[in-house]
PDB file of N, CA and C in Angstrom:
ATOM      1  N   UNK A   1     168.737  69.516   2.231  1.00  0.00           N
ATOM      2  CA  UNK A   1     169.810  69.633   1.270  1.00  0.00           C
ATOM      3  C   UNK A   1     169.646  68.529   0.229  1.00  0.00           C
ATOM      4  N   UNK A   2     170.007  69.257  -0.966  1.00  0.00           N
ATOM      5  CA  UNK A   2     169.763  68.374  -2.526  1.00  0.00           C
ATOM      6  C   UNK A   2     170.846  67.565  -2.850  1.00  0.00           C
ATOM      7  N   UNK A   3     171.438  66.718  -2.702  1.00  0.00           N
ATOM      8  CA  UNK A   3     172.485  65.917  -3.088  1.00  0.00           C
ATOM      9  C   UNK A   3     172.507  65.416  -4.523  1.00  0.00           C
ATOM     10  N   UNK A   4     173.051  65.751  -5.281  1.00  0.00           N
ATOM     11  CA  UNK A   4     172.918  65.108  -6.475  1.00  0.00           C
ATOM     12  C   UNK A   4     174.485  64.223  -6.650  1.00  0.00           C
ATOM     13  N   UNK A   5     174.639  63.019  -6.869  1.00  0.00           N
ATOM     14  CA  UNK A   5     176.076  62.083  -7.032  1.00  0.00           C
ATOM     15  C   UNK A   5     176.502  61.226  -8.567  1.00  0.00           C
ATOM     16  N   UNK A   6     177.240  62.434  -9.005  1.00  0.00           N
ATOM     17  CA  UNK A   6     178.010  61.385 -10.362  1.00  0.00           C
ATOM     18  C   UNK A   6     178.915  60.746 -10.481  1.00  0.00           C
ATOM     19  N   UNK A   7     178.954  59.793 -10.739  1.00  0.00           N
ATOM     20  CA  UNK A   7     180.175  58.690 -10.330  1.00  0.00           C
ATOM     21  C   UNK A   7     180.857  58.603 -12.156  1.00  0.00           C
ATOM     22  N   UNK A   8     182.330  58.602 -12.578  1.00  0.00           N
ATOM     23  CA  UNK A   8     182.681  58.366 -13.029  1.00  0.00           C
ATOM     24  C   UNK A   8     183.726  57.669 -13.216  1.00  0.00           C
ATOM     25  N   UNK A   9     183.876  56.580 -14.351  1.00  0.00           N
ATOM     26  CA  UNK A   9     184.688  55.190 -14.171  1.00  0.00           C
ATOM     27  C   UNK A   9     185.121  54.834 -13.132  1.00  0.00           C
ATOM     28  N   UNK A  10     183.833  54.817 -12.310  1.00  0.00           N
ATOM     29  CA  UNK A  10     184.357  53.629 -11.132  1.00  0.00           C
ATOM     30  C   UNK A  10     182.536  53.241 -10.709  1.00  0.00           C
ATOM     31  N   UNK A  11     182.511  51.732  -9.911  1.00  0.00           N
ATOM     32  CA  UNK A  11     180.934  51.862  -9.828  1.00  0.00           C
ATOM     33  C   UNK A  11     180.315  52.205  -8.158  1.00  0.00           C
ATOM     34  N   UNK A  12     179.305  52.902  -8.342  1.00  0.00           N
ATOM     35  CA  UNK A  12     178.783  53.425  -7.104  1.00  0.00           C
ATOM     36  C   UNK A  12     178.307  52.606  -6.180  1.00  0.00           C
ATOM     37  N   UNK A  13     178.587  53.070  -4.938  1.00  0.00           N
ATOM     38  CA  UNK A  13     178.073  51.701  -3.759  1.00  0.00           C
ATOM     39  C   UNK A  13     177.804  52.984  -2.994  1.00  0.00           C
ATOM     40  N   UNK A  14     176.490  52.247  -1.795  1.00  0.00           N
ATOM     41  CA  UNK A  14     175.568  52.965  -0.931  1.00  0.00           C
ATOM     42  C   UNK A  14     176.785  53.438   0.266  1.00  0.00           C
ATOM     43  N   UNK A  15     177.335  52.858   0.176  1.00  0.00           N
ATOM     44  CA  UNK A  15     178.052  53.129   1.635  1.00  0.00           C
ATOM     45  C   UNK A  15     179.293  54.781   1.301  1.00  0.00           C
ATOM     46  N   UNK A  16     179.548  54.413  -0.201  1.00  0.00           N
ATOM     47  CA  UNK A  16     180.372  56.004   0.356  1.00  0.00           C
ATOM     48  C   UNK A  16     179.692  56.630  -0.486  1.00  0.00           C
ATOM     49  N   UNK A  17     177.992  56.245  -1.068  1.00  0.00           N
ATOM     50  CA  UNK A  17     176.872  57.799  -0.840  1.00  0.00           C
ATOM     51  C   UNK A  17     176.726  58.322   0.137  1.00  0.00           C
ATOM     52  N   UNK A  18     176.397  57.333   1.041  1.00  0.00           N
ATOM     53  CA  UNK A  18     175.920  57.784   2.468  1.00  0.00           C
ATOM     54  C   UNK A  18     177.287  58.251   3.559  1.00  0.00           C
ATOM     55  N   UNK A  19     178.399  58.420   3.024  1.00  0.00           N
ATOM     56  CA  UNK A  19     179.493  59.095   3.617  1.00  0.00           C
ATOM     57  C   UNK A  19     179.181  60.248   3.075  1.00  0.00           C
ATOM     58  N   UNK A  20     179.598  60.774   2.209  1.00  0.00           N
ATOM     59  CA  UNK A  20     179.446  62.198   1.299  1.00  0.00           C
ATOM     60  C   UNK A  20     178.423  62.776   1.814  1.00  0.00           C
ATOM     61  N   UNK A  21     176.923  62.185   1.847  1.00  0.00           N
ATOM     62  CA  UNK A  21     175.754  62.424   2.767  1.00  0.00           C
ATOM     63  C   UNK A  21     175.971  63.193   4.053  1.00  0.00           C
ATOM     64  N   UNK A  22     176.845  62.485   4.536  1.00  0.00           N
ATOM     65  CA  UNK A  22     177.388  62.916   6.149  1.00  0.00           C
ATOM     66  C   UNK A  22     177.630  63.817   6.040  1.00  0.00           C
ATOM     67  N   UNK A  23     178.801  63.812   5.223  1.00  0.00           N
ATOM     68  CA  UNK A  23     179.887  65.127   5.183  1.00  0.00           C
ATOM     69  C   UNK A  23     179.477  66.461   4.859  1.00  0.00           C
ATOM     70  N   UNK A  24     178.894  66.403   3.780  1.00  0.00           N
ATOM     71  CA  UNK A  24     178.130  67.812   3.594  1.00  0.00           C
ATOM     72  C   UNK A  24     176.986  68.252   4.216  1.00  0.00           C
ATOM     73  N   UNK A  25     176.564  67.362   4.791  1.00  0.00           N
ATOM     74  CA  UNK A  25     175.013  67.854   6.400  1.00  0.00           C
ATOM     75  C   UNK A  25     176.410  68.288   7.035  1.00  0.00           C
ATOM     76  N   UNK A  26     177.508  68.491   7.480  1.00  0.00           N
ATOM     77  CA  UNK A  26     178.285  69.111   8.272  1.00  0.00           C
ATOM     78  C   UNK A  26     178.425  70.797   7.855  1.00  0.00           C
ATOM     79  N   UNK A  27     178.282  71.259   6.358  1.00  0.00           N
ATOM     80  CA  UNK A  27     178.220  72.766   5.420  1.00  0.00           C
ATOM     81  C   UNK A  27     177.221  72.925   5.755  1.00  0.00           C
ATOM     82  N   UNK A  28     176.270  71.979   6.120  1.00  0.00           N
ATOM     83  CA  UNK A  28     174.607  72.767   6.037  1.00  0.00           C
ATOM     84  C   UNK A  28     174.335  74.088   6.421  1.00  0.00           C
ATOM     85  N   UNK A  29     174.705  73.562   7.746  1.00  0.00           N
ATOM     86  CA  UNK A  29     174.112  74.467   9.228  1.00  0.00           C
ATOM     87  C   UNK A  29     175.115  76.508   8.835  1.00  0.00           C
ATOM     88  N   UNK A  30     175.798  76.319   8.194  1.00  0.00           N
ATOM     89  CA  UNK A  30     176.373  77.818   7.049  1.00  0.00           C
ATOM     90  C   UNK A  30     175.508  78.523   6.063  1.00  0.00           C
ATOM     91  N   UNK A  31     174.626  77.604   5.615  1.00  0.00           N
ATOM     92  CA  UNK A  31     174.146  78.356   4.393  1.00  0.00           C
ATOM     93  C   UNK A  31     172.701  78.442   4.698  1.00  0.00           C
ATOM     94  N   UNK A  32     172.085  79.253   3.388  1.00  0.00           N
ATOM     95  CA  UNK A  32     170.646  79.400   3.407  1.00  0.00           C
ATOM     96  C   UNK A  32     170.030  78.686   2.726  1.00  0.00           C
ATOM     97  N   UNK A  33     168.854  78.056   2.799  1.00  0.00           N
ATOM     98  CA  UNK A  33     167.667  77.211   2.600  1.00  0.00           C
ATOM     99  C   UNK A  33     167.246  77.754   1.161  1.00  0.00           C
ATOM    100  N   UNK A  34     167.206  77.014  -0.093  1.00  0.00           N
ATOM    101  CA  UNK A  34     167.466  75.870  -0.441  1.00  0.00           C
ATOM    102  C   UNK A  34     168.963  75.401  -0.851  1.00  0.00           C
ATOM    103  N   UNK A  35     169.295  74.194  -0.050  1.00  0.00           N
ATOM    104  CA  UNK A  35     171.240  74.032  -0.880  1.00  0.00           C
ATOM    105  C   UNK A  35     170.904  72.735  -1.665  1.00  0.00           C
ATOM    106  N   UNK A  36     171.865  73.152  -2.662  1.00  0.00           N
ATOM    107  CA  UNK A  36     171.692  71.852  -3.571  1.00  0.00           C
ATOM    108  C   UNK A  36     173.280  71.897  -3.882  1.00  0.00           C
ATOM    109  N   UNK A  37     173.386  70.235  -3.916  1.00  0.00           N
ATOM    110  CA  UNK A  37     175.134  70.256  -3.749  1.00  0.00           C
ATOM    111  C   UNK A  37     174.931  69.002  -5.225  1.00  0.00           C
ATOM    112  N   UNK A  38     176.352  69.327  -5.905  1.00  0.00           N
ATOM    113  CA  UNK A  38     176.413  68.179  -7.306  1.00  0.00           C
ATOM    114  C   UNK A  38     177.996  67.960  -7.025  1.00  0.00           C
ATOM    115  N   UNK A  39     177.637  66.206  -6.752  1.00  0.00           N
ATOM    116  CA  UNK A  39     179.565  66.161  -6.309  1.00  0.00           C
ATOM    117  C   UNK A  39     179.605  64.847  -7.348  1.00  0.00           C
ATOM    118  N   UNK A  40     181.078  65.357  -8.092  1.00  0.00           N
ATOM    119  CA  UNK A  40     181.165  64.018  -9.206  1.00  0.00           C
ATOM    120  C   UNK A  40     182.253  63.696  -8.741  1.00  0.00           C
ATOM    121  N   UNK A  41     182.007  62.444  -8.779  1.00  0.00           N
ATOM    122  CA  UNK A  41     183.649  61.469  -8.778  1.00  0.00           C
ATOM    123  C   UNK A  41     184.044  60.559 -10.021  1.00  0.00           C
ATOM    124  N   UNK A  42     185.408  61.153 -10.361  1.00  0.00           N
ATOM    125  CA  UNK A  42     185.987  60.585 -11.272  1.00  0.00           C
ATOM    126  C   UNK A  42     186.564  59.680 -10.816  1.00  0.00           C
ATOM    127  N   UNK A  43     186.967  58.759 -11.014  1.00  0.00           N
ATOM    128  CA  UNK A  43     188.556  57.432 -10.715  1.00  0.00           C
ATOM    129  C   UNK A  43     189.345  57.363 -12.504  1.00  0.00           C
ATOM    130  N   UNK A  44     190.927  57.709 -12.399  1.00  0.00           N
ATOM    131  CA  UNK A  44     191.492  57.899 -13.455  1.00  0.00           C
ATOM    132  C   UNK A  44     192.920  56.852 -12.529  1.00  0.00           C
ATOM    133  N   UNK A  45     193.316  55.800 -13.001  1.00  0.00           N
ATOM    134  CA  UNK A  45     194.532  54.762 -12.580  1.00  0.00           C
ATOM    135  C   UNK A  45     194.083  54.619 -10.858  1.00  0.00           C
ATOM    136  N   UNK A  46     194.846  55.016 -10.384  1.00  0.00           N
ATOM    137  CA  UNK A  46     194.830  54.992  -9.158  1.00  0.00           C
ATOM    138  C   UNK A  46     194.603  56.504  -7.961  1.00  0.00           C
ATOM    139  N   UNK A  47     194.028  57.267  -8.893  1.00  0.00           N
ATOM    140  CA  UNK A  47     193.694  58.658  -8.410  1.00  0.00           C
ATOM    141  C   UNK A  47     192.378  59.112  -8.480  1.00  0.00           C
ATOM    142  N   UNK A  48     191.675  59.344  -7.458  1.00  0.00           N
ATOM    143  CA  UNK A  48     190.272  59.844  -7.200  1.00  0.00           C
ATOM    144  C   UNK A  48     189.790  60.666  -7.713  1.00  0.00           C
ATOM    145  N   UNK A  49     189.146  61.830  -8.162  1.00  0.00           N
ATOM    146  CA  UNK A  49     188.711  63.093  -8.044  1.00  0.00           C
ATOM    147  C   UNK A  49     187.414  63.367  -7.214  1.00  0.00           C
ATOM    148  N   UNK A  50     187.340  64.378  -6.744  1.00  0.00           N
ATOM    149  CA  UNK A  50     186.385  64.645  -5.997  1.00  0.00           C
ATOM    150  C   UNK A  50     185.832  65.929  -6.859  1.00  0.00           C
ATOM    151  N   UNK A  51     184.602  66.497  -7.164  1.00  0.00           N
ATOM    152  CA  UNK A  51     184.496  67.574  -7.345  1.00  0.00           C
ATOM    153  C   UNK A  51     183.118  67.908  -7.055  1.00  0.00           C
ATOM    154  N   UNK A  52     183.117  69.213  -6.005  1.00  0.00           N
ATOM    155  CA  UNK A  52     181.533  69.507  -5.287  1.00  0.00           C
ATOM    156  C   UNK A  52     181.606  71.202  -5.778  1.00  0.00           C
ATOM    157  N   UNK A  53     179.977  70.819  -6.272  1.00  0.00           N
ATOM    158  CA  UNK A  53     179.363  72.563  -6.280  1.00  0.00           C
ATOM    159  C   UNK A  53     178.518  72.250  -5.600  1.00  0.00           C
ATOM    160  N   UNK A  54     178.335  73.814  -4.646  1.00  0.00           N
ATOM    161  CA  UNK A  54     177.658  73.696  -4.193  1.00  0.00           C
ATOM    162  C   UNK A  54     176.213  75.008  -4.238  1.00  0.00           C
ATOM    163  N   UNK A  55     175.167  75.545  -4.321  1.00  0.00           N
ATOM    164  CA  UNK A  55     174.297  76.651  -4.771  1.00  0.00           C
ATOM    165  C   UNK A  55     173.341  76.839  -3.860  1.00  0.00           C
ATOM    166  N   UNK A  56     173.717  77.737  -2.887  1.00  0.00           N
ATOM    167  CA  UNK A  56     172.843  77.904  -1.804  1.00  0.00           C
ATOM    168  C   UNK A  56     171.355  78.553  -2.029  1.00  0.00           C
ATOM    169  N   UNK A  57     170.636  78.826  -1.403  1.00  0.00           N
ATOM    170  CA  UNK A  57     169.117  79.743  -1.740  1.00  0.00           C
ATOM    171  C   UNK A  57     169.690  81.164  -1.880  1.00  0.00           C
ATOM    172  N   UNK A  58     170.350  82.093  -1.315  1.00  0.00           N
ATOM    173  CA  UNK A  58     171.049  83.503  -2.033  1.00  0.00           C
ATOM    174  C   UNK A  58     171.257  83.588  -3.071  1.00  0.00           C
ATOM    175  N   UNK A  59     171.862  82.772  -3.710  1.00  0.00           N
ATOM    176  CA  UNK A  59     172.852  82.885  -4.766  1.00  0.00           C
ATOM    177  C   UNK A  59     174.040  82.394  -4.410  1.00  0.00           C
ATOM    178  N   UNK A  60     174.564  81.968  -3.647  1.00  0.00           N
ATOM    179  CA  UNK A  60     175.989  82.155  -2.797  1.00  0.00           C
ATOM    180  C   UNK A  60     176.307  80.344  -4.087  1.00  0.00           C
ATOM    181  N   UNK A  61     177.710  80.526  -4.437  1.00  0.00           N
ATOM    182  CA  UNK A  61     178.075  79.546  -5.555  1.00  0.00           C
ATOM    183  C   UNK A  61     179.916  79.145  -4.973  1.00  0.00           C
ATOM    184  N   UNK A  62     179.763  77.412  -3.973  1.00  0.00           N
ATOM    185  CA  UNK A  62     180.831  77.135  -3.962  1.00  0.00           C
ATOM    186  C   UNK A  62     181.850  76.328  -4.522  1.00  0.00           C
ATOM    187  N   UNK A  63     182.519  76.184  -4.839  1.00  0.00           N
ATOM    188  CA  UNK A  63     183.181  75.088  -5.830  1.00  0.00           C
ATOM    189  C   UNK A  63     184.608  74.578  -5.042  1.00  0.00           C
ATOM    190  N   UNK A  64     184.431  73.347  -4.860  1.00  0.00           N
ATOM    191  CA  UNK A  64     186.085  72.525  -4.440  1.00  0.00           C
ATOM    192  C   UNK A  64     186.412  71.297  -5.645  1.00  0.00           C
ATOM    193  N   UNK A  65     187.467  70.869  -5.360  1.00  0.00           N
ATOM    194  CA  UNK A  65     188.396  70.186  -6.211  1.00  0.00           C
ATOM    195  C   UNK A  65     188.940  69.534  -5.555  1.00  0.00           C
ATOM    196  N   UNK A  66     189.329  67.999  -5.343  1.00  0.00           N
ATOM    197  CA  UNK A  66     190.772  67.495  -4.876  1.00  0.00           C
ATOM    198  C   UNK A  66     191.127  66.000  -6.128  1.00  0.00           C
ATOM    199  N   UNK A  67     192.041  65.813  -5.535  1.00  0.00           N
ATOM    200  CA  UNK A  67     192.664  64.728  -5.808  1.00  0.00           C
ATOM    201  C   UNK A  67     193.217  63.827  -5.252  1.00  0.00           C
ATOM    202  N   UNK A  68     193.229  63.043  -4.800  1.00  0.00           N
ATOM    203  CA  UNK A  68     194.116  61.436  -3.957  1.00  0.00           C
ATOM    204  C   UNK A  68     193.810  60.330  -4.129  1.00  0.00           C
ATOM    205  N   UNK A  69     194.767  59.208  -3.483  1.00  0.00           N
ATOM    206  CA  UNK A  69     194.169  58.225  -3.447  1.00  0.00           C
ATOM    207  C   UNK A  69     193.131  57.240  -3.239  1.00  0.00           C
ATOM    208  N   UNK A  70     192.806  57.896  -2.059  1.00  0.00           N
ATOM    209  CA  UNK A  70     192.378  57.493  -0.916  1.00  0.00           C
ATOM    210  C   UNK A  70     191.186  58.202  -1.479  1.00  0.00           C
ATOM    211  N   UNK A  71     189.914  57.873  -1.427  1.00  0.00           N
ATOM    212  CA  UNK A  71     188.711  58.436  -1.570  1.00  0.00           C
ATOM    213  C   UNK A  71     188.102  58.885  -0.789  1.00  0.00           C
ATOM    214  N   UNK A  72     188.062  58.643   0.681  1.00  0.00           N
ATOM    215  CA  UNK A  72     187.609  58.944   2.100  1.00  0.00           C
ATOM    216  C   UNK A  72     188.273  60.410   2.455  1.00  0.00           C
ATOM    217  N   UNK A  73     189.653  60.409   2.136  1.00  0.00           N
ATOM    218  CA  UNK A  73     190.576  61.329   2.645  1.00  0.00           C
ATOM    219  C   UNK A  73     190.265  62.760   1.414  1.00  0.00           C
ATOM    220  N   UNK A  74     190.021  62.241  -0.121  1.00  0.00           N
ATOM    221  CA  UNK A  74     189.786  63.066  -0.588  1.00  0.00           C
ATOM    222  C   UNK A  74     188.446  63.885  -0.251  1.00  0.00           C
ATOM    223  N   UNK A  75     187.334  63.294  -0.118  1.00  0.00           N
ATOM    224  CA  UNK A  75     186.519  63.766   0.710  1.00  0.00           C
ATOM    225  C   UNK A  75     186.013  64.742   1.779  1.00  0.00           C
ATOM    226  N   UNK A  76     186.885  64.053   2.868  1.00  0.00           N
ATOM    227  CA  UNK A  76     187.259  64.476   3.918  1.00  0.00           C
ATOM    228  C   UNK A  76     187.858  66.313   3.818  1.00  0.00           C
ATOM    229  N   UNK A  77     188.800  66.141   2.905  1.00  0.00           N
ATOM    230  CA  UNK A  77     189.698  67.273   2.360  1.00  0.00           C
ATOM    231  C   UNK A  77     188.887  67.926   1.524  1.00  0.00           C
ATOM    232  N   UNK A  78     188.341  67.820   0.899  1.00  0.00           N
ATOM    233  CA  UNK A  78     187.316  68.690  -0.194  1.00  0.00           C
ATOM    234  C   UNK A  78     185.938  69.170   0.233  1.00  0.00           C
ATOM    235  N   UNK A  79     185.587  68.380   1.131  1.00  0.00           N
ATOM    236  CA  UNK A  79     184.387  69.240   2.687  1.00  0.00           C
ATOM    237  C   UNK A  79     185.535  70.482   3.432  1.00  0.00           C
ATOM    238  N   UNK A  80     186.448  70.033   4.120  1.00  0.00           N
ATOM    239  CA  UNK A  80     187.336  70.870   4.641  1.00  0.00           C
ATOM    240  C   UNK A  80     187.243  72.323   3.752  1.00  0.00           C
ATOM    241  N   UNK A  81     187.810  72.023   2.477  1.00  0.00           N
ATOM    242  CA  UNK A  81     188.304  73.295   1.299  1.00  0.00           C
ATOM    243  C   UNK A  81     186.528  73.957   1.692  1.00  0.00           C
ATOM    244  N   UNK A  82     185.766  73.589   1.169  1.00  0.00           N
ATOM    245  CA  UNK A  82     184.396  74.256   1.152  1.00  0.00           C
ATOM    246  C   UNK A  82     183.892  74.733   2.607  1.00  0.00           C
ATOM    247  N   UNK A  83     184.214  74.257   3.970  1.00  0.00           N
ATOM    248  CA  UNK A  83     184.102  74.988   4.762  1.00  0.00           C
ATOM    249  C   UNK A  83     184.688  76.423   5.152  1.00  0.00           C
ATOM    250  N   UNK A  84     185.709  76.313   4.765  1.00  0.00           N
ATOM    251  CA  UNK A  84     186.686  77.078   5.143  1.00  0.00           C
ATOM    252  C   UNK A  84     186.334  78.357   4.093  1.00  0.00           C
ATOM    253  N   UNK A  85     185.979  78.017   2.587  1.00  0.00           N
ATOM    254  CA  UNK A  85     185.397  79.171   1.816  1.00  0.00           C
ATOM    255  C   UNK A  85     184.238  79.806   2.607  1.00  0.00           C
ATOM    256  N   UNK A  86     183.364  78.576   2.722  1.00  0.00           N
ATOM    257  CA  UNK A  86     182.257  79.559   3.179  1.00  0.00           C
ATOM    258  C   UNK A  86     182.163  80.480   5.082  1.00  0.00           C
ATOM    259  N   UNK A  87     183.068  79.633   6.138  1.00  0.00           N
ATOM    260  CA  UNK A  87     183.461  80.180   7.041  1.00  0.00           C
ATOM    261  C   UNK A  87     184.334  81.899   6.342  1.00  0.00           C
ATOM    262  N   UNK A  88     184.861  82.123   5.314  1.00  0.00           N
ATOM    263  CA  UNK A  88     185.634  83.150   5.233  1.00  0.00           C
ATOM    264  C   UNK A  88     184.724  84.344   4.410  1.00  0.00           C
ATOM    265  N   UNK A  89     183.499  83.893   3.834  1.00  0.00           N
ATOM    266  CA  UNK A  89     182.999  84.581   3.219  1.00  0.00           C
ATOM    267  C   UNK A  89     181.429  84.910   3.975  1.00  0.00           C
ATOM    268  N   UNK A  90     181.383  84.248   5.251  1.00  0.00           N
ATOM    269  CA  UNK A  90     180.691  84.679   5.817  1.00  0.00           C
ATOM    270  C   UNK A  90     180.994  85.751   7.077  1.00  0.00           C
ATOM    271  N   UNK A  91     182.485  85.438   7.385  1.00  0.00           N
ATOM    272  CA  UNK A  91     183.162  86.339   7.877  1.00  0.00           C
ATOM    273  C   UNK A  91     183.218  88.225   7.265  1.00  0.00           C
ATOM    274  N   UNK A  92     183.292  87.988   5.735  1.00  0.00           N
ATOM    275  CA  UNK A  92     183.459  89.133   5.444  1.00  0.00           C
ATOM    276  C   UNK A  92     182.227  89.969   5.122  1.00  0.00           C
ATOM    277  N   UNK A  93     181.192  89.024   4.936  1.00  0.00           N
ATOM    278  CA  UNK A  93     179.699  89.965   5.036  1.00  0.00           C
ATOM    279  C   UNK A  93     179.631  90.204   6.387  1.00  0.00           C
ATOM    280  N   UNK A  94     180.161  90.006   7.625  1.00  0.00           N
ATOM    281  CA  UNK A  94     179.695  90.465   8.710  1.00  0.00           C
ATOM    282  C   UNK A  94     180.588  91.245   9.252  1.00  0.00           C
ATOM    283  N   UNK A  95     181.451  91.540   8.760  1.00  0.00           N
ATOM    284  CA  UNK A  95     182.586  93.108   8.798  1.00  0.00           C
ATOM    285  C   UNK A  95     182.095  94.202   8.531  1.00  0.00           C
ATOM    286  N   UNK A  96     182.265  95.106   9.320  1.00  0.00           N
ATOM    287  CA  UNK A  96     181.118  96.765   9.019  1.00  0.00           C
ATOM    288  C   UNK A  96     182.011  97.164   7.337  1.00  0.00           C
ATOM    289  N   UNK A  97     181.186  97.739   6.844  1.00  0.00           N
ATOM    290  CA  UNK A  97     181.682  98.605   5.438  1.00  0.00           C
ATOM    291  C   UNK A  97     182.261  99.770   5.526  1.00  0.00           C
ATOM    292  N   UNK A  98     183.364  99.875   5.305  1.00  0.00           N
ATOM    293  CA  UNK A  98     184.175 101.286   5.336  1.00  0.00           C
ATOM    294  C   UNK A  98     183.274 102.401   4.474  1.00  0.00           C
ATOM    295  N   UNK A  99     183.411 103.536   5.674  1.00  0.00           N
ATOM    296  CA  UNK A  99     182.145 104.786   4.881  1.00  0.00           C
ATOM    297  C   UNK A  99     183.526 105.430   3.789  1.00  0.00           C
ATOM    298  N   UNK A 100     182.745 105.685   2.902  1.00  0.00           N
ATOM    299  CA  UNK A 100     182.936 106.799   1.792  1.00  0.00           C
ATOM    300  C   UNK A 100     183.568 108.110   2.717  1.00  0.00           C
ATOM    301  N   UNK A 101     184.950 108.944   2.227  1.00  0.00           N
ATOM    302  CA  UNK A 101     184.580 110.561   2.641  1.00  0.00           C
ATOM    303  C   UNK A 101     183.472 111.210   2.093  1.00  0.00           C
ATOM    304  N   UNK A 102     183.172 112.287   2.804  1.00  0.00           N
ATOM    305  CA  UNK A 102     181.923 112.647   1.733  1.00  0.00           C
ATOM    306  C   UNK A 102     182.875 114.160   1.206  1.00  0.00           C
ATOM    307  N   UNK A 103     182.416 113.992   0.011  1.00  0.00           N
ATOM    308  CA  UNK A 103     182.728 115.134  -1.167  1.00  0.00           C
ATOM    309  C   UNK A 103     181.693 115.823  -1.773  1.00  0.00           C
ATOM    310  N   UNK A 104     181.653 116.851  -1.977  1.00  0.00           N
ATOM    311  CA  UNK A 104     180.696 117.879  -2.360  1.00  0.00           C
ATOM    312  C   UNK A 104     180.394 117.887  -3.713  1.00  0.00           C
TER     313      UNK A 104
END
């Protein structure tokens, strides 16, 4: 997995790259080979942003958003949002397809 990390107005330190690192090797093991993930962080007063795309080898295209204080927690919460997309959309490709009536 491709990690790409933009940090905005605030400055980057190794230790919560290598958190984010963590967190998204947790989406891996969901998707198909090649994933490339682009997560930017904004800091605006005292409020975080988190924002991850993510572009699996299919095509498959996920996108989360949060906001908080707490940068760990936003994190935390914005892996959550993206599991849960892709747990639900892998759910529904593996639901049989309702047949057509057939009409003459």
């Amino acid at each position: 997995m491709q990690i790409n990390i933009t940090f905005r107005h605030t400055e980057p330190t190794p230790p919560l790259k290598a958190y984010i690192g963590e967190k998204l090797q947790k989406v891996r093991k969901y998707l198909q080979e090649p994933v490339e993930a682009h997560v930017v962080i904004s800091t605006e007063k005292f409020r975080h942003t988190i924002e991850v795309n993510i572009v699996a080898g299919n095509g498959t295209t996920i996108h989360g958003i949060e906001n908080m204080e707490d940068i760990h927690a936003a994190v935390d919460s914005v892996v959550d949002k993206i599991e849960r997309q892709i747990k639900k959309q892998l759910d529904k490709s593996k639901r049989p397809k309702r047949r057509q009536p057939w009409s003459p």
